[in-house]
C-alpha atoms as a PDB file:
ATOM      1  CA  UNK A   1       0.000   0.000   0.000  1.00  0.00           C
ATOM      2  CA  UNK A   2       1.305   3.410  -0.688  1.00  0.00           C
ATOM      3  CA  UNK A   3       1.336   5.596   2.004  1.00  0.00           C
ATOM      4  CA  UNK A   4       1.434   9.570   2.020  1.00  0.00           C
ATOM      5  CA  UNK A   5       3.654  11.952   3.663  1.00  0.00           C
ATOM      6  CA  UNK A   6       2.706  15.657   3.753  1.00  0.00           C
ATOM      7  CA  UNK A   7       4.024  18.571   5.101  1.00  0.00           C
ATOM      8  CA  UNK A   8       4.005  22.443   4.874  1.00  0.00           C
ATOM      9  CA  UNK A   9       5.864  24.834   6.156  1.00  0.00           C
ATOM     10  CA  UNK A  10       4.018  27.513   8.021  1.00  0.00           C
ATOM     11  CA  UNK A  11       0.600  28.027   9.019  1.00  0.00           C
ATOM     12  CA  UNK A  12      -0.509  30.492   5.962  1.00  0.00           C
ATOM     13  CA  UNK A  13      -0.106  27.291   3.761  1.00  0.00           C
ATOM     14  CA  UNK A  14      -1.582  24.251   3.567  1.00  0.00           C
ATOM     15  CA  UNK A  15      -1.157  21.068   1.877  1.00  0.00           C
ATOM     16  CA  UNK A  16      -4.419  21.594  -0.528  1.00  0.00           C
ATOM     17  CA  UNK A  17      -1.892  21.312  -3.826  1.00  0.00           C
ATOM     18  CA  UNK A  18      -0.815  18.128  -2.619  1.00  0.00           C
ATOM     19  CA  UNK A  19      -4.172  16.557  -1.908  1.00  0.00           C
ATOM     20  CA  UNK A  20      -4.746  17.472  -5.135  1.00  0.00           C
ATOM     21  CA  UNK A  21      -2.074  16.224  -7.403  1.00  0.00           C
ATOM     22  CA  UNK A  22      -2.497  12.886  -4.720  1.00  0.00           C
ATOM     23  CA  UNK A  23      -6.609  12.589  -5.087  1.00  0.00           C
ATOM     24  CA  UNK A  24      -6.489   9.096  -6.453  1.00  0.00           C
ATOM     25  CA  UNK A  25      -4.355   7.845  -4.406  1.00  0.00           C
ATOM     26  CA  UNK A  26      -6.081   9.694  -1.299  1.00  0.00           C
ATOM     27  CA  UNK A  27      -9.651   7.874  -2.604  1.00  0.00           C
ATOM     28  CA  UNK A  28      -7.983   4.974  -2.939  1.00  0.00           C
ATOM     29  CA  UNK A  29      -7.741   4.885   1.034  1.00  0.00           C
ATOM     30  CA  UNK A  30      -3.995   5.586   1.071  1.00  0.00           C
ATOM     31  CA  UNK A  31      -3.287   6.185   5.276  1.00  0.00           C
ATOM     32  CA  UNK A  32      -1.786   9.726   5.517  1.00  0.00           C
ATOM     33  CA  UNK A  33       1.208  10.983   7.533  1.00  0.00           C
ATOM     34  CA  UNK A  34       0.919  15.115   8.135  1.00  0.00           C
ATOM     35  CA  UNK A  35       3.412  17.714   9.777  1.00  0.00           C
ATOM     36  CA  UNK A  36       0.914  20.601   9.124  1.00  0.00           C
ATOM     37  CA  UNK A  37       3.391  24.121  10.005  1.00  0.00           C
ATOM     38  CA  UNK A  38       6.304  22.504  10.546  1.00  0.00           C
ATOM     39  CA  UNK A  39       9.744  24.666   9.537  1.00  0.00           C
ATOM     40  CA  UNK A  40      11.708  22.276   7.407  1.00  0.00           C
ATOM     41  CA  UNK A  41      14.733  23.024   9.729  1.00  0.00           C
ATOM     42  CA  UNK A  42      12.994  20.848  12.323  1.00  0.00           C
ATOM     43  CA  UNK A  43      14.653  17.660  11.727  1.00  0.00           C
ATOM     44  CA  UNK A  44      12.609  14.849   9.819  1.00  0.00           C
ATOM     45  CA  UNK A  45      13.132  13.069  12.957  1.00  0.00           C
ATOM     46  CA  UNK A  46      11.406  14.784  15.130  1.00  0.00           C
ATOM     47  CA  UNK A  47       8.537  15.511  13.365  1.00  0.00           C
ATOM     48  CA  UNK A  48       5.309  13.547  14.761  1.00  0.00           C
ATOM     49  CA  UNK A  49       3.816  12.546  10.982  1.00  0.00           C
ATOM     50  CA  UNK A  50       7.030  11.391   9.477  1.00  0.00           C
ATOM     51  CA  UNK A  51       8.007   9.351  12.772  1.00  0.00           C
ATOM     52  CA  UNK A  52       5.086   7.345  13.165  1.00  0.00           C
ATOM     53  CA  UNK A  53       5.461   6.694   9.119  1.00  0.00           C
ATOM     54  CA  UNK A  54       9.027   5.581   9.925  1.00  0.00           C
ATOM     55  CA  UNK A  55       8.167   3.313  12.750  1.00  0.00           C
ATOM     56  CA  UNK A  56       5.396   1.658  11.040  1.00  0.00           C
ATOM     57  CA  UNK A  57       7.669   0.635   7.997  1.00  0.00           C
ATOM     58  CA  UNK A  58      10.465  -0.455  10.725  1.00  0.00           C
ATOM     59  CA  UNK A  59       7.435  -2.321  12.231  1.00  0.00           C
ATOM     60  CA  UNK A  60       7.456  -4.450   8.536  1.00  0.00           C
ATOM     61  CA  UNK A  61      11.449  -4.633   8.483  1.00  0.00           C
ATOM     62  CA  UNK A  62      11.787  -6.045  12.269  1.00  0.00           C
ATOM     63  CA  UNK A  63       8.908  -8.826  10.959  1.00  0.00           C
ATOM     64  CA  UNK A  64      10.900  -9.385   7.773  1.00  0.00           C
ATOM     65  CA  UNK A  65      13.958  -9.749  10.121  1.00  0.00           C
ATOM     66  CA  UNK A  66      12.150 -12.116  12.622  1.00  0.00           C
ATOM     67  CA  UNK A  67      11.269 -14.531   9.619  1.00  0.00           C
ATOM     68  CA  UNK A  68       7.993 -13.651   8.529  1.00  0.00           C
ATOM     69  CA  UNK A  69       7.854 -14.178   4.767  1.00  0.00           C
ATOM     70  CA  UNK A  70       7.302 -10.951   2.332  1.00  0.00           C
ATOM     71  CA  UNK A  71       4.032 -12.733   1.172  1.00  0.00           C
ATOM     72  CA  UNK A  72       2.486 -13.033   4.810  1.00  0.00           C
ATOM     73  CA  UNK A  73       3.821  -8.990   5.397  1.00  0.00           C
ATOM     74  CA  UNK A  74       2.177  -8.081   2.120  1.00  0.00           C
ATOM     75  CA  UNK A  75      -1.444  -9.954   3.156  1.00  0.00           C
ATOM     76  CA  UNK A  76      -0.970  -8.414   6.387  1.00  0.00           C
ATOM     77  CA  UNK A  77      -0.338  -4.895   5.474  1.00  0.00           C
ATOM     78  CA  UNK A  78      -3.021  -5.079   2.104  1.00  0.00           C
ATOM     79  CA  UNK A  79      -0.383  -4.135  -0.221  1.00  0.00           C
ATOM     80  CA  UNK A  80       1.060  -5.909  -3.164  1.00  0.00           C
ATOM     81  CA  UNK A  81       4.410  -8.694  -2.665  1.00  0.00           C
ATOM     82  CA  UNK A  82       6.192  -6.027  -5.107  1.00  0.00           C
ATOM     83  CA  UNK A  83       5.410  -3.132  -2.316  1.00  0.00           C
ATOM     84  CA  UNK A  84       7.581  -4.435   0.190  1.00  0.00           C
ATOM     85  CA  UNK A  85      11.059  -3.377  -0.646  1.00  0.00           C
ATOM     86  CA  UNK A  86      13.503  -4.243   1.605  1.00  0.00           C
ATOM     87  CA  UNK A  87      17.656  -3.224   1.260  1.00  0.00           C
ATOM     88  CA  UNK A  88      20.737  -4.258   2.420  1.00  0.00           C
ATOM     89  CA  UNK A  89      23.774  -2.732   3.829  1.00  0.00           C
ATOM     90  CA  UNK A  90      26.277  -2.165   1.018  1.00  0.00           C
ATOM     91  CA  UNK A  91      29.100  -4.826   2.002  1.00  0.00           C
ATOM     92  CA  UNK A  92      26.178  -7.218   1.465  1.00  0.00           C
ATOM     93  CA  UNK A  93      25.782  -6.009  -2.092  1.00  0.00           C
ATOM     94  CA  UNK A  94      29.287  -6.042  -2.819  1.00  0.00           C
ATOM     95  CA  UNK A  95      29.796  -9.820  -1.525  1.00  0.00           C
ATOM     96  CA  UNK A  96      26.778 -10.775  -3.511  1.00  0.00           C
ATOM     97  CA  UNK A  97      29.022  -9.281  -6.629  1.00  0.00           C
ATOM     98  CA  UNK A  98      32.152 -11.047  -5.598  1.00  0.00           C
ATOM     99  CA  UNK A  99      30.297 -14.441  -5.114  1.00  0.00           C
ATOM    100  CA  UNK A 100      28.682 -14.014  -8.573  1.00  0.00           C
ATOM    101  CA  UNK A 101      32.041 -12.876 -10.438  1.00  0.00           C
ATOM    102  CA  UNK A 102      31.375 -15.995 -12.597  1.00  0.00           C
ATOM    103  CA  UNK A 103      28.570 -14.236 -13.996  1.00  0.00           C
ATOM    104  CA  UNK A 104      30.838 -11.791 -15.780  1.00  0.00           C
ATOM    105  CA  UNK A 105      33.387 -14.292 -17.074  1.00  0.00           C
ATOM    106  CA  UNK A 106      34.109 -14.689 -21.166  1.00  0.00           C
ATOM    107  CA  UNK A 107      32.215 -18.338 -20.632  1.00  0.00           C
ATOM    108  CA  UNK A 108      28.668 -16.609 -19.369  1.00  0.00           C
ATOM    109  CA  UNK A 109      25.870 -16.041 -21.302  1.00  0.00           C
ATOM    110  CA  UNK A 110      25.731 -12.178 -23.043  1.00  0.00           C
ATOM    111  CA  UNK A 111      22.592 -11.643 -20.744  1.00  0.00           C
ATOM    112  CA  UNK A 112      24.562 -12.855 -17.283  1.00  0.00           C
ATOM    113  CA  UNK A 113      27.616 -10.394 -17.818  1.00  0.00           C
ATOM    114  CA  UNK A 114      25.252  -7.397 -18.407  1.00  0.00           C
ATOM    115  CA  UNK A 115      23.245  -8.486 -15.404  1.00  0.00           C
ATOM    116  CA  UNK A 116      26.867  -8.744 -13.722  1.00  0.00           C
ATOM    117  CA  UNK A 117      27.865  -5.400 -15.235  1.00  0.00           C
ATOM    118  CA  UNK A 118      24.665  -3.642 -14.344  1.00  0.00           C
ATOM    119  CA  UNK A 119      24.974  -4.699 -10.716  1.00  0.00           C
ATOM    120  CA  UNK A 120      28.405  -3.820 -10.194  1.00  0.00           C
ATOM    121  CA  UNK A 121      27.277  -0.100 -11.592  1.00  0.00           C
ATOM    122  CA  UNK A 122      24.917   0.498  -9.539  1.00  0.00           C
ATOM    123  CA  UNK A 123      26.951  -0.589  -6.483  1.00  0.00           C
ATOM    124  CA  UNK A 124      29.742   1.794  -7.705  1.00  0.00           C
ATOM    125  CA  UNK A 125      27.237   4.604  -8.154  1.00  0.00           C
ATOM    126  CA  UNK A 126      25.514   3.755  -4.436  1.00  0.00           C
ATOM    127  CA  UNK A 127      29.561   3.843  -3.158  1.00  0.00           C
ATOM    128  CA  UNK A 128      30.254   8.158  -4.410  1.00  0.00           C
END
């Protein structure tokens, strides 16, 4: 399920452009997170909306890490399998590169050495 984070900085605007250009997503029963007025030099961090947005997608990450299988996550939380996204620390990525090394050799399909090379690009780009 998508979910929507809004926010506007002082209390002569308001967040009607956003509702706007998010309407169907809004009808569609998307749950809101709002920091009505709030300066964005208040830290993300400590603003109420975008914290309880934050814990609720740790909520899904600390179930993931527990075991529970993206499948089960995505019945319980209404959303699609393809929703829940989860990452993993960079040294992860780049020993998943190393381990699959054979995938850019001269004896690998065309199609596994640009998967390779595609990989390795995007953990170079993720590493600057």
């Amino acid at each position: 399920m998508v979910r929507i984070y809004l926010r506007h900085s002082t209390d002569k605007q308001t967040d009607a452009r956003q509702r706007h250009a998010l309407a169907p997503l809004l009808k569609a029963g998307a749950p809101v997170y709002d920091d009505p007025a709030t300066s964005s030099r208040q830290l993300s961090l400590h603003r109420a909306g975008f914290t309880k947005l934050l814990d609720e997608a740790a909520d899904v990450v600390t179930a993931y890490q527990e075991g529970a299988a993206v499948k089960a996550l995505a019945r319980q939380h209404q959303v699609a399998p393809e929703a829940i996204r989860l990452t993993a620390p960079l040294a992860l990525h780049r020993a998943a590169l190393q381990q699959s090394a054979a995938l850019a050799a001269d004896t690998a399909t065309p199609a596994a050495r640009k998967a390779h090379r595609v990989y390795a690009t995007r953990i170079k780009t993720a590493e600057q």
